[in-house]
Each structure stands twice: as C-alpha cells, then as structure tokens.
PDB file of N, CA and C in Angstrom:
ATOM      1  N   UNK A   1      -3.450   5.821 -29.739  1.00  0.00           N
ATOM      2  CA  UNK A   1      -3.122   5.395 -28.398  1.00  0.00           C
ATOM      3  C   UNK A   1      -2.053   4.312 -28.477  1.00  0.00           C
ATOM      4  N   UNK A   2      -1.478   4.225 -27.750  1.00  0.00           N
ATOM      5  CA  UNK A   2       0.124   3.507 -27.728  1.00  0.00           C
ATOM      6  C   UNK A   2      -0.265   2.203 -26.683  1.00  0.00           C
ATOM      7  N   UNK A   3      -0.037   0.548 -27.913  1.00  0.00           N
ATOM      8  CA  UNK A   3      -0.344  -0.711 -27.279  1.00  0.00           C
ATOM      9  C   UNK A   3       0.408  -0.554 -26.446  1.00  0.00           C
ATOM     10  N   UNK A   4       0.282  -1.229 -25.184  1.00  0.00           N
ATOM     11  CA  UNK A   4       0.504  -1.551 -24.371  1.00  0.00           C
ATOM     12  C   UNK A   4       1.383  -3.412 -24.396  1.00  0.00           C
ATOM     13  N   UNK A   5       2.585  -3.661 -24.459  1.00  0.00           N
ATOM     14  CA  UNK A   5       3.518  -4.529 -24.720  1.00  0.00           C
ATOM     15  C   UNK A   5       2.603  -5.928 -23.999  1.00  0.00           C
ATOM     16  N   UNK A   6       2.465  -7.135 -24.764  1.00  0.00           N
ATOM     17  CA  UNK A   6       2.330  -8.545 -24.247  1.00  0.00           C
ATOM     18  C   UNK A   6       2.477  -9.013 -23.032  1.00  0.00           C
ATOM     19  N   UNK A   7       4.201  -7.944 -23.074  1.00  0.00           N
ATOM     20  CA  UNK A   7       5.044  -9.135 -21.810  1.00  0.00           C
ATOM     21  C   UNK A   7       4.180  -8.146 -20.545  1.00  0.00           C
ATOM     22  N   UNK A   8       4.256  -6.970 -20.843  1.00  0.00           N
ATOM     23  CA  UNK A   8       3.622  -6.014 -19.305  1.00  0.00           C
ATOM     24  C   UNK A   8       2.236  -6.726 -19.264  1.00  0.00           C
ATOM     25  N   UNK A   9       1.541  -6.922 -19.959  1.00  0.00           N
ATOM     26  CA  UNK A   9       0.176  -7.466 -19.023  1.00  0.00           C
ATOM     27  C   UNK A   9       0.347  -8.769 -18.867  1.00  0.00           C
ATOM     28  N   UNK A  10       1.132  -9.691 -19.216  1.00  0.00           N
ATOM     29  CA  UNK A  10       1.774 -11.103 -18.731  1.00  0.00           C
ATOM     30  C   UNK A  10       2.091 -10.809 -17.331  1.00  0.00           C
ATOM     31  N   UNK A  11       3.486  -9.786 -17.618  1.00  0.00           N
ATOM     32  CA  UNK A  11       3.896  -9.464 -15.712  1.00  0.00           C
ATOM     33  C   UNK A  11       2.578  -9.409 -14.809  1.00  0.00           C
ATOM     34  N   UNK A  12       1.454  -8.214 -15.731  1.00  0.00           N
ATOM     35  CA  UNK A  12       0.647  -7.755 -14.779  1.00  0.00           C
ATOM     36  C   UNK A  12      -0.208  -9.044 -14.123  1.00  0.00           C
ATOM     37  N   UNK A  13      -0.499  -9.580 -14.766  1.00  0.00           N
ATOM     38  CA  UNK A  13      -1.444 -11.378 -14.686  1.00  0.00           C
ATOM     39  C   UNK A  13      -0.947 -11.903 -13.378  1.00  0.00           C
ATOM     40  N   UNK A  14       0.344 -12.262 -13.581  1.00  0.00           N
ATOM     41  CA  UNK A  14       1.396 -12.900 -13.213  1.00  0.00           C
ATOM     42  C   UNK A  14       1.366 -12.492 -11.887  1.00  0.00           C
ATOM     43  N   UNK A  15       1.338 -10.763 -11.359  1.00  0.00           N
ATOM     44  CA  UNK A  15       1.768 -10.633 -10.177  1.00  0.00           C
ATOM     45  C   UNK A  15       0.424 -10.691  -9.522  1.00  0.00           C
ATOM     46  N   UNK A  16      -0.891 -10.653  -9.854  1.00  0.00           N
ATOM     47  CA  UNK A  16      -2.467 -10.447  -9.523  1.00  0.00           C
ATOM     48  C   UNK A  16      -2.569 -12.042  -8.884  1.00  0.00           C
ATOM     49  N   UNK A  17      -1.936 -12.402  -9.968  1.00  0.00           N
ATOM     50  CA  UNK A  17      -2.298 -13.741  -9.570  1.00  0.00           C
ATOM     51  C   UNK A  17      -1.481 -14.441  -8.150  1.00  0.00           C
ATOM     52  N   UNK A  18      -0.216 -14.285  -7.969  1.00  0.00           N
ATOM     53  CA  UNK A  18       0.275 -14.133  -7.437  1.00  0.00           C
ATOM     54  C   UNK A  18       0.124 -13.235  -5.716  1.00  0.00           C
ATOM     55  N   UNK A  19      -0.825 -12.044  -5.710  1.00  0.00           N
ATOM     56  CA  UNK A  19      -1.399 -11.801  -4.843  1.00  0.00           C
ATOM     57  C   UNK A  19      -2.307 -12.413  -4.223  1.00  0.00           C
ATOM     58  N   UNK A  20      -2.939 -13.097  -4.772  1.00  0.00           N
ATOM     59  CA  UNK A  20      -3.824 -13.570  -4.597  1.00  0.00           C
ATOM     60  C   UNK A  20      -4.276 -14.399  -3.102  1.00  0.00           C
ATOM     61  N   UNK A  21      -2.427 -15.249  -3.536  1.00  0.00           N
ATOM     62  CA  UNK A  21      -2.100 -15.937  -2.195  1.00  0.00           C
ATOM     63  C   UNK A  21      -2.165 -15.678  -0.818  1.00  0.00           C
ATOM     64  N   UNK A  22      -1.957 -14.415  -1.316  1.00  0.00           N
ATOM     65  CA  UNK A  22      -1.980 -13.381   0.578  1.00  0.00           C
ATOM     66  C   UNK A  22      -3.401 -13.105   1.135  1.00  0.00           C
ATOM     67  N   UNK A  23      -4.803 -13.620  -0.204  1.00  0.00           N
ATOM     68  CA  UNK A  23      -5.819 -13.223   0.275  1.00  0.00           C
ATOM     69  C   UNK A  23      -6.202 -13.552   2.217  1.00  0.00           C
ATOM     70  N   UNK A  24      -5.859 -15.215   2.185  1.00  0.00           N
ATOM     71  CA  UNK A  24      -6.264 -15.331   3.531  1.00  0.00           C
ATOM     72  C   UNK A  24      -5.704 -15.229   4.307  1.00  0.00           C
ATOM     73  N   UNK A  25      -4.810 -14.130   4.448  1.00  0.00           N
ATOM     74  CA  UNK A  25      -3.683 -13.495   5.397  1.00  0.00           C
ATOM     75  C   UNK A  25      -4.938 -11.759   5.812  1.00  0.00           C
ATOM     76  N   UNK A  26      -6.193 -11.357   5.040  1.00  0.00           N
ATOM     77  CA  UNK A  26      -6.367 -10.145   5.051  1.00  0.00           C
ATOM     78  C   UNK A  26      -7.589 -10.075   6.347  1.00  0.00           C
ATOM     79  N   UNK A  27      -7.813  -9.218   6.769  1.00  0.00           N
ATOM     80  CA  UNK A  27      -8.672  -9.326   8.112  1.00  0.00           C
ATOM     81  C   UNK A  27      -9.708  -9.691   7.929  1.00  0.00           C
ATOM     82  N   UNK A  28     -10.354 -10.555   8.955  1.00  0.00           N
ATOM     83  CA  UNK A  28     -11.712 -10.864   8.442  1.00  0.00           C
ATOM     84  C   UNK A  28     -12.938 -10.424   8.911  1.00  0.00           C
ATOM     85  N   UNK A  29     -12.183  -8.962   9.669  1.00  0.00           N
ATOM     86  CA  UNK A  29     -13.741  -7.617   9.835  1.00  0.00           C
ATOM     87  C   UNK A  29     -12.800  -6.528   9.032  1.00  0.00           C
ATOM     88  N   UNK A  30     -12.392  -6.837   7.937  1.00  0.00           N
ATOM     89  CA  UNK A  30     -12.304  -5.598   7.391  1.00  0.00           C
ATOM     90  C   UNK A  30     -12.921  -3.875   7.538  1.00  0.00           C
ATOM     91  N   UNK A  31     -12.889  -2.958   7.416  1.00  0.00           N
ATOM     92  CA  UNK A  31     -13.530  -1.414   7.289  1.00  0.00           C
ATOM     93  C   UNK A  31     -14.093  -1.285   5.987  1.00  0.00           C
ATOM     94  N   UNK A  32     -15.041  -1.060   6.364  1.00  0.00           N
ATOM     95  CA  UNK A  32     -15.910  -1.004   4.642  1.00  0.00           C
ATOM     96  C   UNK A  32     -16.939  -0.776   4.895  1.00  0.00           C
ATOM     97  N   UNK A  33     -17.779  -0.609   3.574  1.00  0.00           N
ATOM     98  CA  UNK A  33     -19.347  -0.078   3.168  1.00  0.00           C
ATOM     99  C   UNK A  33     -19.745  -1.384   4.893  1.00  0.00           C
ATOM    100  N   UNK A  34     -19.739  -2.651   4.363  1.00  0.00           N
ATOM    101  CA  UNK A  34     -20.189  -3.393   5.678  1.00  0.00           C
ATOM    102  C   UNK A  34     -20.624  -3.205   6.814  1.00  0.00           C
ATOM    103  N   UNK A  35     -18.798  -2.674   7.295  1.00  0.00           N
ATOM    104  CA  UNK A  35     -19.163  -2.331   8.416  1.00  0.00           C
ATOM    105  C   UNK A  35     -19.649  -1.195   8.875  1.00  0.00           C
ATOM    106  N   UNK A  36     -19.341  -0.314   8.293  1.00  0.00           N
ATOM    107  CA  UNK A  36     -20.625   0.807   8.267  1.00  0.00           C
ATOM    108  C   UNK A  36     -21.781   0.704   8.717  1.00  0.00           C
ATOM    109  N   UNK A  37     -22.394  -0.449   7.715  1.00  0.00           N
ATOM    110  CA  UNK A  37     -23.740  -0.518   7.686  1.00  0.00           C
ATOM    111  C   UNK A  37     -24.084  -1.601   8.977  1.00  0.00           C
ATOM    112  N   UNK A  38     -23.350  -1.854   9.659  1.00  0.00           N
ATOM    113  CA  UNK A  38     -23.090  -3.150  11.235  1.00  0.00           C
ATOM    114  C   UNK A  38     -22.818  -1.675  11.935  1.00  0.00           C
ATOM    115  N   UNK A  39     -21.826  -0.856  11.876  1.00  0.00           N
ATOM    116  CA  UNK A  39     -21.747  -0.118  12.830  1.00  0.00           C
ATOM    117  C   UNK A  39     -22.956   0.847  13.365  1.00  0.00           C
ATOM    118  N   UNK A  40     -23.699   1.415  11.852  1.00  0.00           N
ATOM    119  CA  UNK A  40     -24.547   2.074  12.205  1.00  0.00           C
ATOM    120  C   UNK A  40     -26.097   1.602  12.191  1.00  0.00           C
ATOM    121  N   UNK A  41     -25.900   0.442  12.229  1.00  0.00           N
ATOM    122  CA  UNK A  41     -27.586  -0.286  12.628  1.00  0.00           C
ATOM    123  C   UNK A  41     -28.566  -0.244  11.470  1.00  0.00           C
ATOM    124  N   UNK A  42     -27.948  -0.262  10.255  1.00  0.00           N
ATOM    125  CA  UNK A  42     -28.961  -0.288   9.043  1.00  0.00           C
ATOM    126  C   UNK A  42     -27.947  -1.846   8.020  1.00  0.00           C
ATOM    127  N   UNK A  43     -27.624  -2.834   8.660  1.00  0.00           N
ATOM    128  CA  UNK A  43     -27.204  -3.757   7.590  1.00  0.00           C
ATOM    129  C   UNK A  43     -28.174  -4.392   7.662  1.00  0.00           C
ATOM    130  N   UNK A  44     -29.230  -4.898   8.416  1.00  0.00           N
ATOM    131  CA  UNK A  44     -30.326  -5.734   8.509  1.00  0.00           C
ATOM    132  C   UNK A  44     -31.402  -5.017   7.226  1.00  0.00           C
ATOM    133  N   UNK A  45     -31.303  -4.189   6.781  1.00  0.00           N
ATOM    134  CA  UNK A  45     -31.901  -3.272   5.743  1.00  0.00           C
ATOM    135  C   UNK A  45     -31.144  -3.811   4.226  1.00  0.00           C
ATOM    136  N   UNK A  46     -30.443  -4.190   4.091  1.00  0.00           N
ATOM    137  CA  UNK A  46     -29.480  -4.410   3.196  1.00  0.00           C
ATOM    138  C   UNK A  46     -29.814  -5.568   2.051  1.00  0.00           C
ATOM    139  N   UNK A  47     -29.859  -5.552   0.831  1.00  0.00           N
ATOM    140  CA  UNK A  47     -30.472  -7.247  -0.064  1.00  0.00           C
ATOM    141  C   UNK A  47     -29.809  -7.646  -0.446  1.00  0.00           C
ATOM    142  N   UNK A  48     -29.664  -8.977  -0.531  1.00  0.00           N
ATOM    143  CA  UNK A  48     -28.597  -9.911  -1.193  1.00  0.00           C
ATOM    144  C   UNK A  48     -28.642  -9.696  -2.528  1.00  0.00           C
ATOM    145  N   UNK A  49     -27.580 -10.377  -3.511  1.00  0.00           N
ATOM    146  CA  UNK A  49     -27.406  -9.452  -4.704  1.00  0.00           C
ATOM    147  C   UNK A  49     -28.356 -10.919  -5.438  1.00  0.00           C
ATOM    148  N   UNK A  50     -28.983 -10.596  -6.382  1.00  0.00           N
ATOM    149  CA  UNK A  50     -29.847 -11.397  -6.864  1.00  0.00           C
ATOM    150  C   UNK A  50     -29.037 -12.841  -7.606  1.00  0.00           C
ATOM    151  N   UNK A  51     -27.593 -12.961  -7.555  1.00  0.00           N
ATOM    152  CA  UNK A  51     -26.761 -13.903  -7.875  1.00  0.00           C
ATOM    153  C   UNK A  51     -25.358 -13.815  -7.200  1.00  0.00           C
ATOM    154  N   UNK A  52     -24.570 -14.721  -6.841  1.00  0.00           N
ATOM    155  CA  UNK A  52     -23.335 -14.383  -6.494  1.00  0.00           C
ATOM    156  C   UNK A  52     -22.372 -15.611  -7.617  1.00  0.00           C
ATOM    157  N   UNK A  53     -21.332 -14.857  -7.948  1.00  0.00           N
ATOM    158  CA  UNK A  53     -20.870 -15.737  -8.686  1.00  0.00           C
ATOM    159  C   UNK A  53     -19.882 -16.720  -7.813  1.00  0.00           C
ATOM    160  N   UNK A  54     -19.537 -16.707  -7.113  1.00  0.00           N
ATOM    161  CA  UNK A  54     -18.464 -16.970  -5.920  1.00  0.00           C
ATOM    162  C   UNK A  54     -19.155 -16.488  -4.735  1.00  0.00           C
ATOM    163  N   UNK A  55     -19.588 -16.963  -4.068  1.00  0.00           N
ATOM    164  CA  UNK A  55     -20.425 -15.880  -2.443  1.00  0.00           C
ATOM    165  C   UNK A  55     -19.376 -16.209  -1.358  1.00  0.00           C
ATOM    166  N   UNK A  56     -19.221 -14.929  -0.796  1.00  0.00           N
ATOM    167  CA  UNK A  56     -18.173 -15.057   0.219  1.00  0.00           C
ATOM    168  C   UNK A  56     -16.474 -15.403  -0.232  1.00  0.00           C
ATOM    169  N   UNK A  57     -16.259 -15.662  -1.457  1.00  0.00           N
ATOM    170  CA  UNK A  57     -14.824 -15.780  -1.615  1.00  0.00           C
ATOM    171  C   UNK A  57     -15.182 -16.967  -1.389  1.00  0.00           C
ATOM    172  N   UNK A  58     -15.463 -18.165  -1.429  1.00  0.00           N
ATOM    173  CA  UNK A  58     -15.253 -19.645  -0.905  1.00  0.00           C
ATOM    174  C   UNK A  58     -16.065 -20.521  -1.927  1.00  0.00           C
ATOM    175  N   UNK A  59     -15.387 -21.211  -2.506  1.00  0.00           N
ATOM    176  CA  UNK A  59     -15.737 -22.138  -3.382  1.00  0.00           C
ATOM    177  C   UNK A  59     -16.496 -23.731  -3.105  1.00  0.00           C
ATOM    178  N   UNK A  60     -17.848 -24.062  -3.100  1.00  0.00           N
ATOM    179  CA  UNK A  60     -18.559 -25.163  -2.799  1.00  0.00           C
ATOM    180  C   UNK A  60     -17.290 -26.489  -2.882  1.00  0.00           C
ATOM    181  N   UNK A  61     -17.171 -26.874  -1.970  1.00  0.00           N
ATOM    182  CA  UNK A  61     -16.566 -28.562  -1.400  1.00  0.00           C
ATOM    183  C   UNK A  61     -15.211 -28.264  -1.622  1.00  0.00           C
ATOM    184  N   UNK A  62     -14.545 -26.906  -1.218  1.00  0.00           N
ATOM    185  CA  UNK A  62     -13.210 -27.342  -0.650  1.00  0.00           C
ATOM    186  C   UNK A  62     -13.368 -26.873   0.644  1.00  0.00           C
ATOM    187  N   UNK A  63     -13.039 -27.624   1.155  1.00  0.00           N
ATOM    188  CA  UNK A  63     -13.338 -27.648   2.979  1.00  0.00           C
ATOM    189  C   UNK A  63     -11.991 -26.742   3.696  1.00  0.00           C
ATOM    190  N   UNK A  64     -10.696 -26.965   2.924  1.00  0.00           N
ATOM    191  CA  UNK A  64      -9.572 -25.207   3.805  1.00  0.00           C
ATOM    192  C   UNK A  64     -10.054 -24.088   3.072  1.00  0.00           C
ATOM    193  N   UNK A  65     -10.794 -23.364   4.072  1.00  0.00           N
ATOM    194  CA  UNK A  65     -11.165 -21.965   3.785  1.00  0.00           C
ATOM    195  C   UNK A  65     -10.184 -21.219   3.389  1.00  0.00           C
ATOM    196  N   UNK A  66      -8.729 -21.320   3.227  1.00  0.00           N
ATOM    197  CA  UNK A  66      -7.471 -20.429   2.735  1.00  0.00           C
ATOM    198  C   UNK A  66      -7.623 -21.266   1.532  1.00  0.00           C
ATOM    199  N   UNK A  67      -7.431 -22.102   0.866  1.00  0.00           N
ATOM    200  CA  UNK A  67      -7.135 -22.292  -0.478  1.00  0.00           C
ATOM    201  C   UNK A  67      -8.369 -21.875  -1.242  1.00  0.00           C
ATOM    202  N   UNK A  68      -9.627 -22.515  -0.872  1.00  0.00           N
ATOM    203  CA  UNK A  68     -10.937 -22.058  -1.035  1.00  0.00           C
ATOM    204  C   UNK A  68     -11.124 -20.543  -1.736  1.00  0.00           C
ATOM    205  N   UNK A  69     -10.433 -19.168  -0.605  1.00  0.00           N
ATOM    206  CA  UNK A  69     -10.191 -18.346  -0.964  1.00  0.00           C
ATOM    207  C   UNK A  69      -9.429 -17.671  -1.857  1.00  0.00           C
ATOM    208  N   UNK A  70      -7.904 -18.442  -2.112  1.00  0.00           N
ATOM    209  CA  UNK A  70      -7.106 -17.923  -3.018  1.00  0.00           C
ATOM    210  C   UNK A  70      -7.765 -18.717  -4.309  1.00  0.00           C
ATOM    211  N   UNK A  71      -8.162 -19.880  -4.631  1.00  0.00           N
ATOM    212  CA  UNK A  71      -8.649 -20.196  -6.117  1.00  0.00           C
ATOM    213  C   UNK A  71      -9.627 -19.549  -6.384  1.00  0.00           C
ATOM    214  N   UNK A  72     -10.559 -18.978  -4.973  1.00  0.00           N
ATOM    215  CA  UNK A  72     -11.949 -17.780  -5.619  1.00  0.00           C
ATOM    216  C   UNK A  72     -11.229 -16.323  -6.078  1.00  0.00           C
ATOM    217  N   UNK A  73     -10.362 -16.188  -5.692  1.00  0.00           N
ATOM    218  CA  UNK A  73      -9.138 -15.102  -6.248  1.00  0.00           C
ATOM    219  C   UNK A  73      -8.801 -15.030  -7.304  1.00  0.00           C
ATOM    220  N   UNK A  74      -8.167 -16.189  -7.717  1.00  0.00           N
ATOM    221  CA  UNK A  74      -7.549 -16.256  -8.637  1.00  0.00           C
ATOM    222  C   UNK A  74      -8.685 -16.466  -9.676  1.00  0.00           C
ATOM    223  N   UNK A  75      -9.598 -17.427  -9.528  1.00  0.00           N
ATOM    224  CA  UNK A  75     -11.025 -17.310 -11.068  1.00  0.00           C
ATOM    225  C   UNK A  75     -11.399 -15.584 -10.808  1.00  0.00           C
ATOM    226  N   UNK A  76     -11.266 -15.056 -10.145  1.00  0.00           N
ATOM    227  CA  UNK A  76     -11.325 -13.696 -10.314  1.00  0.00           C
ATOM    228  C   UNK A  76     -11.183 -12.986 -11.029  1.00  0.00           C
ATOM    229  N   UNK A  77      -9.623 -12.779 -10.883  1.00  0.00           N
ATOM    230  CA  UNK A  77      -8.777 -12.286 -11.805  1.00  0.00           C
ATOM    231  C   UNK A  77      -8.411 -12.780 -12.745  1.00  0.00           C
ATOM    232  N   UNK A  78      -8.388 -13.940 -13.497  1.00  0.00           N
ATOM    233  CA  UNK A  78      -8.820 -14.785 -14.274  1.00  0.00           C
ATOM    234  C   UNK A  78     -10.119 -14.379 -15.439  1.00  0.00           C
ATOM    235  N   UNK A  79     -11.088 -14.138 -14.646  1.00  0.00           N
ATOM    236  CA  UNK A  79     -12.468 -13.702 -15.144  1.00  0.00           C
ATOM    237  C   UNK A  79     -12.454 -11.973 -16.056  1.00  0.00           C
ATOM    238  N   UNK A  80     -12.067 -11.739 -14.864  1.00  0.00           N
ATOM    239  CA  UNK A  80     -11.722  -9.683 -15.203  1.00  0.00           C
ATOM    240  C   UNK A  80     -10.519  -9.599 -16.181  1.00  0.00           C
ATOM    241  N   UNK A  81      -9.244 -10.397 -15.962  1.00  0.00           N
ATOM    242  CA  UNK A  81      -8.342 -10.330 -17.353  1.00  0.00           C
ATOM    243  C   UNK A  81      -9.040 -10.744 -18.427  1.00  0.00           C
ATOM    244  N   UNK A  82      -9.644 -11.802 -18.739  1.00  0.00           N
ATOM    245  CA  UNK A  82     -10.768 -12.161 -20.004  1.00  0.00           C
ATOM    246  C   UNK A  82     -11.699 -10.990 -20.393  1.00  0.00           C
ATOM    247  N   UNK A  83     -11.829 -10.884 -19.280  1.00  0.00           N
ATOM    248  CA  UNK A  83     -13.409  -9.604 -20.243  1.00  0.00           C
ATOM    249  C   UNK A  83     -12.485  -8.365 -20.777  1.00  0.00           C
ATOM    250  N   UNK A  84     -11.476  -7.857 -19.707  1.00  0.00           N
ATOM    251  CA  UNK A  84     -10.664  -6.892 -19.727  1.00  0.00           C
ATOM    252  C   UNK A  84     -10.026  -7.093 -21.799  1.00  0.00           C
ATOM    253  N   UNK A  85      -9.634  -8.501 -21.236  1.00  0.00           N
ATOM    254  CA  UNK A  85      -8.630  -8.869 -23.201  1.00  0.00           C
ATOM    255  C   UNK A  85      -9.882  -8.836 -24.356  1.00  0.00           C
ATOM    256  N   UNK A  86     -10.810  -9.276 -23.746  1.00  0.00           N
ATOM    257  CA  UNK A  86     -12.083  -9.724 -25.372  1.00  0.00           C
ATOM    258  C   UNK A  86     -12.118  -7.914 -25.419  1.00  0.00           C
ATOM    259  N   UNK A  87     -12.160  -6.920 -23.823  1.00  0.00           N
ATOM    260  CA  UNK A  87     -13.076  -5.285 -24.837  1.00  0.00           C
ATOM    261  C   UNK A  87     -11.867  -4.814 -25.337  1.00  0.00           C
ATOM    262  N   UNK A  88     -10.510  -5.470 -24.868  1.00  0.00           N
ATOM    263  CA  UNK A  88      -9.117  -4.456 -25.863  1.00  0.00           C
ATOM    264  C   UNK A  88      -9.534  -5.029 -27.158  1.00  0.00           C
ATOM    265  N   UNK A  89     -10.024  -6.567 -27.495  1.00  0.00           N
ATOM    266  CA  UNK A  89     -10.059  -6.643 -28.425  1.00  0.00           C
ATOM    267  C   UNK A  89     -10.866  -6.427 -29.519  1.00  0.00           C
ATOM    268  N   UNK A  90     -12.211  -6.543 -29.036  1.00  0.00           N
ATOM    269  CA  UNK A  90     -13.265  -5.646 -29.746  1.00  0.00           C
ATOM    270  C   UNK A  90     -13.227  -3.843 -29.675  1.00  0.00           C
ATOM    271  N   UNK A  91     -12.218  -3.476 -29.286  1.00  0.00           N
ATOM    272  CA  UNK A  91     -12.581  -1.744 -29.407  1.00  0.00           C
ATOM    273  C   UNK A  91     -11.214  -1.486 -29.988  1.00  0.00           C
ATOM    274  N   UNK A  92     -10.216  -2.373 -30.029  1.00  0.00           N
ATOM    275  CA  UNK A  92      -8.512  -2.108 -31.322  1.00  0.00           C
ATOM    276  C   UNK A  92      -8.873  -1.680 -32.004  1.00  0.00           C
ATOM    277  N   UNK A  93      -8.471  -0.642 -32.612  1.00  0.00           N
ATOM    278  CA  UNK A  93      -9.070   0.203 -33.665  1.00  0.00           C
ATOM    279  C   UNK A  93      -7.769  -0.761 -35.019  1.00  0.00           C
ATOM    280  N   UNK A  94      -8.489  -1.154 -36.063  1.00  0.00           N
ATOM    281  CA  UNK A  94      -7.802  -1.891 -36.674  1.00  0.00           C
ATOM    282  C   UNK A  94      -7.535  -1.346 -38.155  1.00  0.00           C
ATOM    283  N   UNK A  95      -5.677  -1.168 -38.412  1.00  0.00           N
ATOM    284  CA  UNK A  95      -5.647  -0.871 -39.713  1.00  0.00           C
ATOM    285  C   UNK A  95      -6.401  -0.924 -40.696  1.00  0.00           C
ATOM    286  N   UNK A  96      -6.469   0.153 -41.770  1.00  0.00           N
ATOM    287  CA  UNK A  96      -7.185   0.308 -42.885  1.00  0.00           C
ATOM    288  C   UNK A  96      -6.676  -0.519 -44.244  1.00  0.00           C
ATOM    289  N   UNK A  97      -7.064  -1.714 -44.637  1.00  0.00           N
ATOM    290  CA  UNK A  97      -6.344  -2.609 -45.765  1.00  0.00           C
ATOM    291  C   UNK A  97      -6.385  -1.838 -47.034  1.00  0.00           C
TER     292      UNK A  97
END
C-alpha cells in the first residue's frame, strides 16, 4: 500500500482544523437522527450516553458559546488525528532487517 506523504496529512490537519472555525456559524436545529426522534415523538425514549467527552460541543467555564465550540472542535480533531496516527502506526507493516 502506497504511504501517504507527511505534508498531505499536515494540509489535511491544517484545513480540519481550520474548519472548525465555521462550527458556530452551523444551525442550531440541525436535520438528524435528533430530530427525527423530536419530530416523531420517541426522543423522550432516548439514553444519555454513559460519558460525554465534551457534551454538547461546549467546554466547562468558557462563557462565548462560539469559541467554546470551535476549541471543542478543534480537541476533536486533535483527538481523532492522534488515534488515527498511533493505528497508522501500530499496523505499518515494517521492513524486514
């Protein structure tokens, strides 16, 4: 399988992260599993997830709900590039010495 170049998942980082910013620009009744489950009268049925690592996108004691949101963004993607780099790096199939 053919590595995949440094600088492209740098760019890729780079522009995620970079999105990020626009989070509190995105609607805040989104269309989704959610509202589904609001539209069709079964979200009161629904369980909280037994941990949240971030709940709601909003980070305890920053009081602007837009920055709040883009730094819960960004440890995000942050988080998922890490796990994403440690399994490229535990599953590299590594020359034979």
């Amino acid at each position: 399988m053919k590595q995949i170049p440094r600088r492209v998942w740098l760019i890729g980082l780079v522009v995620a992260l970079a999105v990020t910013i626009l989070s509190p620009l995105a609607s805040s009744h989104p269309d989704g599993l959610e509202r589904v489950a609001e539209d069709q009268g079964f979200i009161g049925r629904a369980l909280d997830p037994f941990y949240e690592i971030i709940p709601d996108y909003l980070l305890p004691g920053i009081s602007n709900e837009a920055i709040s949101t883009i730094l819960a963004g960004m440890i995000g993607v942050l988080l998922v590039a890490g796990v994403v780099y440690l399994l490229a790096r535990l599953t590299h199939a590594r020359p034979a010495a």
